[in-house]
Protein backbone atom coordinates (compact mmCIF):
# COMPACT_ATOMS: atom_id res chain seq x y z
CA UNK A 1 0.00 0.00 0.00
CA UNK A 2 1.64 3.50 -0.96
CA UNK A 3 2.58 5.26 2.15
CA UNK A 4 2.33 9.31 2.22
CA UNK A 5 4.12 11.42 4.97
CA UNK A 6 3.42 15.06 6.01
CA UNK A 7 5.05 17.12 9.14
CA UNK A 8 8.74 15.89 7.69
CA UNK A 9 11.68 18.25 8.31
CA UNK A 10 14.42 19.20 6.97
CA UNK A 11 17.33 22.08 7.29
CA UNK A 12 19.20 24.25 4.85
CA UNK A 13 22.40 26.38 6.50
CA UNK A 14 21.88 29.54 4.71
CA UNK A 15 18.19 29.41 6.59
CA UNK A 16 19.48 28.44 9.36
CA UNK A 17 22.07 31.47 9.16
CA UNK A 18 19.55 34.42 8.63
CA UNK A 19 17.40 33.22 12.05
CA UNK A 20 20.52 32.74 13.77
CA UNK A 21 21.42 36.13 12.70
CA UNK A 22 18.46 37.40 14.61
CA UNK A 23 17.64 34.81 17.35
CA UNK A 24 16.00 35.40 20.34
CA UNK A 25 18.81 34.76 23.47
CA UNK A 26 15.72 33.77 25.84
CA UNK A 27 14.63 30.83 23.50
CA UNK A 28 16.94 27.59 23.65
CA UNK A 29 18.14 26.58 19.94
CA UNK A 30 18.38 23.00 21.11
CA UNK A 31 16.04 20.35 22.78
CA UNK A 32 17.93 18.02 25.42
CA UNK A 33 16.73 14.89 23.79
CA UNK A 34 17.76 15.69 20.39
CA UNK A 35 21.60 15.44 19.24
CA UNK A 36 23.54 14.73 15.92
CA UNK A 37 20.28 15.49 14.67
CA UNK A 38 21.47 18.64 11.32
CA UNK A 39 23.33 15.50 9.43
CA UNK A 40 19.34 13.85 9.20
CA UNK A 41 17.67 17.12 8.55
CA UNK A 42 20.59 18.31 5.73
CA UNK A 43 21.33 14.78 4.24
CA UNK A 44 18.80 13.53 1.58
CA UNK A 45 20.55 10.68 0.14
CA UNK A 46 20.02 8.93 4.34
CA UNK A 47 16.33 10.84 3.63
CA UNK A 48 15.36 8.44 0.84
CA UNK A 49 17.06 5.86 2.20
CA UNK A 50 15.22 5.98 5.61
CA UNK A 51 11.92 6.25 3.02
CA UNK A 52 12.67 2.97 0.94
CA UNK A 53 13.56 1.02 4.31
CA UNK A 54 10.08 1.99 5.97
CA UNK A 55 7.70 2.05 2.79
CA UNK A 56 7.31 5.79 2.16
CA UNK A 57 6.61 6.63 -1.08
CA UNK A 58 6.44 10.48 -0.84
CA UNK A 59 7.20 12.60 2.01
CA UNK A 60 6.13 16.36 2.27
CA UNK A 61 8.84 18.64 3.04
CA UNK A 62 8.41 21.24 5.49
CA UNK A 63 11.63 23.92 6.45
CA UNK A 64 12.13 22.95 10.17
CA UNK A 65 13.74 26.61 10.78
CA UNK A 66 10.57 29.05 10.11
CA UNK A 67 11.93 32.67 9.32
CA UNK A 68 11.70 33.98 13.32
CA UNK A 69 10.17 36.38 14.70
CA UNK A 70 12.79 38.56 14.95
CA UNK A 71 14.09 39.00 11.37
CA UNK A 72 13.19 42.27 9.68
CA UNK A 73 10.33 42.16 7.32
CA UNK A 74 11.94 42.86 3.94
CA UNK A 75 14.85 40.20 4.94
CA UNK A 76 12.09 37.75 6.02
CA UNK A 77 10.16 38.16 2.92
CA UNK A 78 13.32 37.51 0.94
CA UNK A 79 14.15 34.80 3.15
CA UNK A 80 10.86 32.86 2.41
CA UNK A 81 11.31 33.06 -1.00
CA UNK A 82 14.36 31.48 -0.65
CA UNK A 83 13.45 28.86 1.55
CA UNK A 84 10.87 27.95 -0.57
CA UNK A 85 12.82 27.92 -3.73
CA UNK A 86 15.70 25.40 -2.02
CA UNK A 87 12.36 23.07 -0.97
CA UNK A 88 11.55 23.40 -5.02
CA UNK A 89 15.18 22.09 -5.57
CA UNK A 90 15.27 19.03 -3.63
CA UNK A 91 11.65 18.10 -4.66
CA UNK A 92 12.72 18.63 -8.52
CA UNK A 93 16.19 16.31 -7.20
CA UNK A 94 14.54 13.20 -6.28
CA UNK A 95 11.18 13.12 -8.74
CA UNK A 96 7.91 11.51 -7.24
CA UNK A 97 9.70 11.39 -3.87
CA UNK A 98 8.91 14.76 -2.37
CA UNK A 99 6.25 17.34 -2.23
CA UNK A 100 6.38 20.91 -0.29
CA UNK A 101 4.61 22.79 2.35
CA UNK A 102 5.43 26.63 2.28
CA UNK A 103 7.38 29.05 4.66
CA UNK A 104 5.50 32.16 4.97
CA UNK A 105 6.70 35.56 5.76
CA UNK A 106 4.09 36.00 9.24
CA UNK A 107 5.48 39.61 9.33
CA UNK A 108 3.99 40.54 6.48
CA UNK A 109 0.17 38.70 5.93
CA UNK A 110 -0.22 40.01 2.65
CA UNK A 111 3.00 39.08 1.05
CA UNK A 112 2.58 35.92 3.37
CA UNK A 113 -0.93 35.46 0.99
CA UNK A 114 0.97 36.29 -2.18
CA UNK A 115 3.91 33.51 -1.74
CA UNK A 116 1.50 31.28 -0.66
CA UNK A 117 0.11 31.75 -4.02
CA UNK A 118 3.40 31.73 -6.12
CA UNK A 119 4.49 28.43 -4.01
CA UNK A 120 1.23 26.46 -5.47
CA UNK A 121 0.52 27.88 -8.79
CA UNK A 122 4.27 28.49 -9.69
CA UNK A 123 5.69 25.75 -7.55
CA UNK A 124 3.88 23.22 -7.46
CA UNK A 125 3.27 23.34 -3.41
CA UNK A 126 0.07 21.48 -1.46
CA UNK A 127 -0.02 24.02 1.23
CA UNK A 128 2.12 25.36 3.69
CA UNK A 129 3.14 25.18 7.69
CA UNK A 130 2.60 27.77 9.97
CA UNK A 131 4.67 27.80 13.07
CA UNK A 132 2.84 29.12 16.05
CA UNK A 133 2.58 32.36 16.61
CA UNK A 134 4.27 35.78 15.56
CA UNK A 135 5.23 38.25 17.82
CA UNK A 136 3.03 37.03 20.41
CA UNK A 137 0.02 37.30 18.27
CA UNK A 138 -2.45 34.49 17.85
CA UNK A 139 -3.26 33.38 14.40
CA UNK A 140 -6.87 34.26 14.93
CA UNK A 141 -5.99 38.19 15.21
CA UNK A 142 -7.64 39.58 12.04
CA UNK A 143 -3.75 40.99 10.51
CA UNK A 144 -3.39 37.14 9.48
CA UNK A 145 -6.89 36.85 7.89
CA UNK A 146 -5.32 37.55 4.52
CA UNK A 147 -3.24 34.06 5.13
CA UNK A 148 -6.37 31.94 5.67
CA UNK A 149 -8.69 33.93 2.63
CA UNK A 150 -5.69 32.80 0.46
CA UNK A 151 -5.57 28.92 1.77
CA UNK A 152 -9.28 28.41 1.14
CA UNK A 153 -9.49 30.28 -2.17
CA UNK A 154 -6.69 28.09 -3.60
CA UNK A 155 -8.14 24.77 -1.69
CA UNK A 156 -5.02 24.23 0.16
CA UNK A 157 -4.53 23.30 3.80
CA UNK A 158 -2.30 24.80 6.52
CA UNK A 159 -0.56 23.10 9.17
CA UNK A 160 -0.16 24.63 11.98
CA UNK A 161 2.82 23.72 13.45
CA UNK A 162 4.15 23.94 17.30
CA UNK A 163 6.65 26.73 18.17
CA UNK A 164 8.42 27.37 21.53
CA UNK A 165 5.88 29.41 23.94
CA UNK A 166 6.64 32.47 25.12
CA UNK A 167 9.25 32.98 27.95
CA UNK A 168 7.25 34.19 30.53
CA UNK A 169 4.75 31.76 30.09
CA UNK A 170 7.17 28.44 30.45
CA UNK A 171 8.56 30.36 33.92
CA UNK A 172 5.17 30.60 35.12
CA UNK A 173 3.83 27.35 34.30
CA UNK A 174 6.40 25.08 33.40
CA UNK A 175 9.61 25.64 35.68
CA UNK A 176 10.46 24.57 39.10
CA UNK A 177 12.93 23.80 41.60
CA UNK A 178 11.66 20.56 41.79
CA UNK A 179 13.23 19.09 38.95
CA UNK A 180 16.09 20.37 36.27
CA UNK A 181 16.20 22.67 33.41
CA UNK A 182 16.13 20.26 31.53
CA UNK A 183 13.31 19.04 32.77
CA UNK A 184 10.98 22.12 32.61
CA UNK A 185 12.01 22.66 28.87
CA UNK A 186 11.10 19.14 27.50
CA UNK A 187 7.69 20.19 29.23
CA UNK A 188 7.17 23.48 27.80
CA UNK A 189 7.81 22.11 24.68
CA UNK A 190 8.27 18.64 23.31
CA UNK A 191 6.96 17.47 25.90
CA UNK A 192 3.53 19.21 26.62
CA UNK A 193 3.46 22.89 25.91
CA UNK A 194 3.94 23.13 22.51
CA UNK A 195 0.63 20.56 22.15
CA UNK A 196 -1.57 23.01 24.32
CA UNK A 197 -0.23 25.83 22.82
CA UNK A 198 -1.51 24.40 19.24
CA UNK A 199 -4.65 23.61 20.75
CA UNK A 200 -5.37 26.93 22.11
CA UNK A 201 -4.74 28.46 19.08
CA UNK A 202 -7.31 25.80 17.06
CA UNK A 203 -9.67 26.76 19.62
CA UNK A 204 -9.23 30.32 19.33
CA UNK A 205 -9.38 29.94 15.20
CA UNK A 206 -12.80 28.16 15.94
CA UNK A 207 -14.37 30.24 18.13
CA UNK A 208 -13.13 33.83 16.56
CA UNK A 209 -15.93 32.56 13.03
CA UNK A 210 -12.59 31.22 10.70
CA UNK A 211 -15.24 28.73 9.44
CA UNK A 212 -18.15 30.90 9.35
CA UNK A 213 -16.01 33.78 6.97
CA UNK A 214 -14.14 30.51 5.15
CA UNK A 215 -16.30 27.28 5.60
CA UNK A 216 -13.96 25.49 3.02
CA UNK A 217 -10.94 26.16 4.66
CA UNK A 218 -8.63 22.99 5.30
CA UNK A 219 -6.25 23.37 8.95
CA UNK A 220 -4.04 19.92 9.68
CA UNK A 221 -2.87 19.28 13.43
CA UNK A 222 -0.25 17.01 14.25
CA UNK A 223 -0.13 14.68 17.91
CA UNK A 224 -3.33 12.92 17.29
CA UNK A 225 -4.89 16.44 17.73
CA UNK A 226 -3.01 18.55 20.13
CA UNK A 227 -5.13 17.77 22.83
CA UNK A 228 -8.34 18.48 21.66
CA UNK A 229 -10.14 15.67 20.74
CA UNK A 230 -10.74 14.24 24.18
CA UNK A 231 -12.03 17.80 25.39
CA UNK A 232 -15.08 18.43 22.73
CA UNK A 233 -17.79 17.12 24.28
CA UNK A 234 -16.85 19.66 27.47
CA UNK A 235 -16.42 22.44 24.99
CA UNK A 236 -19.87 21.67 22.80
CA UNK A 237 -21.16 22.09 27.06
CA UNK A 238 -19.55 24.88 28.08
CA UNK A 239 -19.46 26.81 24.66
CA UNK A 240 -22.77 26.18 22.63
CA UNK A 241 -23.65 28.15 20.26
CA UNK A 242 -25.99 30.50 22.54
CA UNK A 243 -22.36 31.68 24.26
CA UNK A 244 -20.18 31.47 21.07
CA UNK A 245 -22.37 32.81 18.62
CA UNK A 246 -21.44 30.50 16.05
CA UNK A 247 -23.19 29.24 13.28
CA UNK A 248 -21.84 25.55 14.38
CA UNK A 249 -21.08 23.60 17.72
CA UNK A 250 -17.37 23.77 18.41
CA UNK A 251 -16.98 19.41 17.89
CA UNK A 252 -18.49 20.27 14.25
CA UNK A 253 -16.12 22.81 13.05
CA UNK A 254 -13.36 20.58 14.30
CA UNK A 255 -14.43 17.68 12.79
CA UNK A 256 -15.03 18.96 9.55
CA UNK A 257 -12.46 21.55 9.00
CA UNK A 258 -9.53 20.17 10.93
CA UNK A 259 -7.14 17.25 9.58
CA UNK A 260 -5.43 15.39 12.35
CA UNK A 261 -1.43 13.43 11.95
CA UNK A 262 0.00 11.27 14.43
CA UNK A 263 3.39 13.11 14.36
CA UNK A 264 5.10 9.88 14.91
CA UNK A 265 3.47 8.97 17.82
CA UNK A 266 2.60 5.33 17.43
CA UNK A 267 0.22 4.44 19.71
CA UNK A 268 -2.92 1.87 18.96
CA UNK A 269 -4.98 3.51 21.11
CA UNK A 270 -4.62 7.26 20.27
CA UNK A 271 -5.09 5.73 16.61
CA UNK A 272 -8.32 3.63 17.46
CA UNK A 273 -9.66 6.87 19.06
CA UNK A 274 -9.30 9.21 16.97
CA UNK A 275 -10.71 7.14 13.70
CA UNK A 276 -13.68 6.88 15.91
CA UNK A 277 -14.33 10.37 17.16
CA UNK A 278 -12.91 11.93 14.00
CA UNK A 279 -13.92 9.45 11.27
CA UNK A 280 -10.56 7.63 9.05
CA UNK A 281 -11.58 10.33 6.44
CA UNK A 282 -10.21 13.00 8.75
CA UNK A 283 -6.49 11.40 9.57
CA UNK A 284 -3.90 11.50 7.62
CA UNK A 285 -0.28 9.98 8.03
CA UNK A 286 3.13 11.76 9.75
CA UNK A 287 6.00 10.46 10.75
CA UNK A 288 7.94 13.64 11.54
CA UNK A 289 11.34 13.14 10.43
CA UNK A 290 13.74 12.82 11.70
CA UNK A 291 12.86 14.16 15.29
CA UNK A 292 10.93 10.85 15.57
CA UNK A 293 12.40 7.63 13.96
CA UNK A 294 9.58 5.35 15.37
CA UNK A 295 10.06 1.39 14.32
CA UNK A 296 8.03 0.15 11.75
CA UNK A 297 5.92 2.87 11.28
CA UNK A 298 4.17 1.33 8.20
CA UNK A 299 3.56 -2.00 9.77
CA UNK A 300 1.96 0.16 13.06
CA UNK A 301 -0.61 1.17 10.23
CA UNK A 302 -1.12 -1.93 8.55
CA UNK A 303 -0.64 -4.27 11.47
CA UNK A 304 -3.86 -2.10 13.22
CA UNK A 305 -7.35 -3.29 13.57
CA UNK A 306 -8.43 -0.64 10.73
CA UNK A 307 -10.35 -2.43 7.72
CA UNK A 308 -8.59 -1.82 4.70
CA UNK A 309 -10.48 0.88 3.42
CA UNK A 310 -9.92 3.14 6.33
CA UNK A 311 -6.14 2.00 5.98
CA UNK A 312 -6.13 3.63 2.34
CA UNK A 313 -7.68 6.76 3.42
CA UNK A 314 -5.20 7.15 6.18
CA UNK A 315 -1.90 5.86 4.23
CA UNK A 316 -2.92 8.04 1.15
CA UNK A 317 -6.22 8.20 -0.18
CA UNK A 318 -6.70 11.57 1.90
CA UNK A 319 -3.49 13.12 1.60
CA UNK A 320 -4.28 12.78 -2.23
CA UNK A 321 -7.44 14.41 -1.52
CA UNK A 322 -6.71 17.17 1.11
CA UNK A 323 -3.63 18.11 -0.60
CA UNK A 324 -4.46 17.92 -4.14
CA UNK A 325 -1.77 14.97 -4.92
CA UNK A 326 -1.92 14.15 -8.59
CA UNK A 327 -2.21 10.07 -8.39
């Protein structure tokens, strides 16, 4: 069965320069866990060869080093360009093997709109990833409208991505003297944070009317969800539509408008949940190289109790569809 990936890394130096150029001091540029780990986001050649040994036929690039915050706005507008022309490179490399998710300039929404539009009708691109937020401000603040306009009127999806929280939020709620440094960053981030941070901003997408102003619009998730799934039926409670003002219950925008990945967590019963709350049709694969190297992440899928059909729709059949994969 074909095998397609989304959520999968990868690093170019001269990206990697311009952010360092401008990097925040306060924000780590490492996580604990993770070492040796630029050779498998630079090296393509151990890229395809990781794909062949676990049965992926085509994985969906995404820059792992978003243009930061902190980068002026002409540079970063430059700088997305660029990124986005290296991803065309290595998909036009290795044909069939690759497809691309864009790096937007968030400084800019507009320009962030019109390379959104180059990268698919020029590029060839399915979407692109959005990396928390910018500058503090939530993705549902009306400035980044023009991003989400531009994603439903070309019939693309956006993947909202995890990004380290803010500073002053991990000392509040996330470090201690109880346990190490180390500690308290794997749980603002990797760890926990960076899944309730995604999940706040879903929510907030949801409740500010996204789907009302742009029913058609497409949003992927990755981590079975960022934590949402298990909370809707509290949400539908505490947030009908008589507080919300919403044309839909909040368990009905999510499960029509939101796409959830595993991320390369392989777990049978995260899996077996969310087909059942979400429907197969709404799950699509990840593996997110090469942060995560799980074992026999194709066999996970087709060793599962899933009947075949809702193994197609998972392993391909709805990236195809979602991201507008030629078959």
């Amino acid at each position: 069965m074909k095998l397609i990936t989304l959520e999968e890394h990868y690093a170019d130096i001269r990206i990697m320069e311009i952010n360092r150029k401008y990097s925040d001091p306060n924000i780590p540029m490492k996580i604990p866990h993770v070492t040796g780990i630029f050779e498998d986001l630079t090296n393509f050649e151990k890229r395809i060869k990781y794909m062949d040994e676990n049965h992926v036929d085509i994985q969906v690039l995404s820059m792992t080093s978003p243009i930061g915050d902190n980068v002026l706005p002409k540079e970063a507008i430059e700088a997305c360009k660029l990124a986005n022309n290296i991803t065309k490179e290595h998909i036009d490399q290795y044909p069939g093997r690759f497809l691309g998710f864009a790096t937007l300039p968030m400084c800019d929404p507009v320009s962030a709109s019109l390379e959104l539009e180059r990268c698919v009708k020029e590029l060839g691109f399915c979407g692109a990833l959005l990396a928390g937020r910018y500058k503090g401000r939530m993705l549902n603040e009306k400035e980044f409208l023009p991003i989400f306009a531009k994603a439903e009127e070309l019939n693309v999806p956006l993947y909202i991505h995890p990004a380290f929280i803010p500073n002053e939020v991990k000392k509040a709620y996330y470090d201690s003297e109880a346990y190490s440094e180390d500690v308290a960053f794997e749980l603002s981030s990797v760890g926990y944070g960076w899944h309730s941070e995604v999940g706040i901003q879903v929510l907030r997408l949801i409740l500010s009317g996204i789907f009302d102003k742009f029913p058609k619009l497409k949003i992927i998730i990755g981590h079975w969800g960022e934590t949402i799934p298990c909370f809707l039926d509290r949400l539908d409670f505490m947030l009908d539509k008589n507080i919300t003002k919403l044309k839909k219950n909040i368990s009905e925008y999510f499960k029509e408008n939101v796409y959830i990945t595993p991320s390369g967590i392989i777990s049978k019963d995260q899996l077996e949940y969310v087909v059942k709350l979400m429907g197969a049709d709404h799950v699509i694969y990840s593996i997110d190289y090469p942060y995560v190297n799980p074992e026999n992440p194709y066999e996970f899928l087709m060793d599962s109790a899933l009947s075949d059909e809702e193994k197609e729709l998972i392993a391909y059949k709805n990236a195809e569809r979602v991201l507008n994969i030629k078959k």
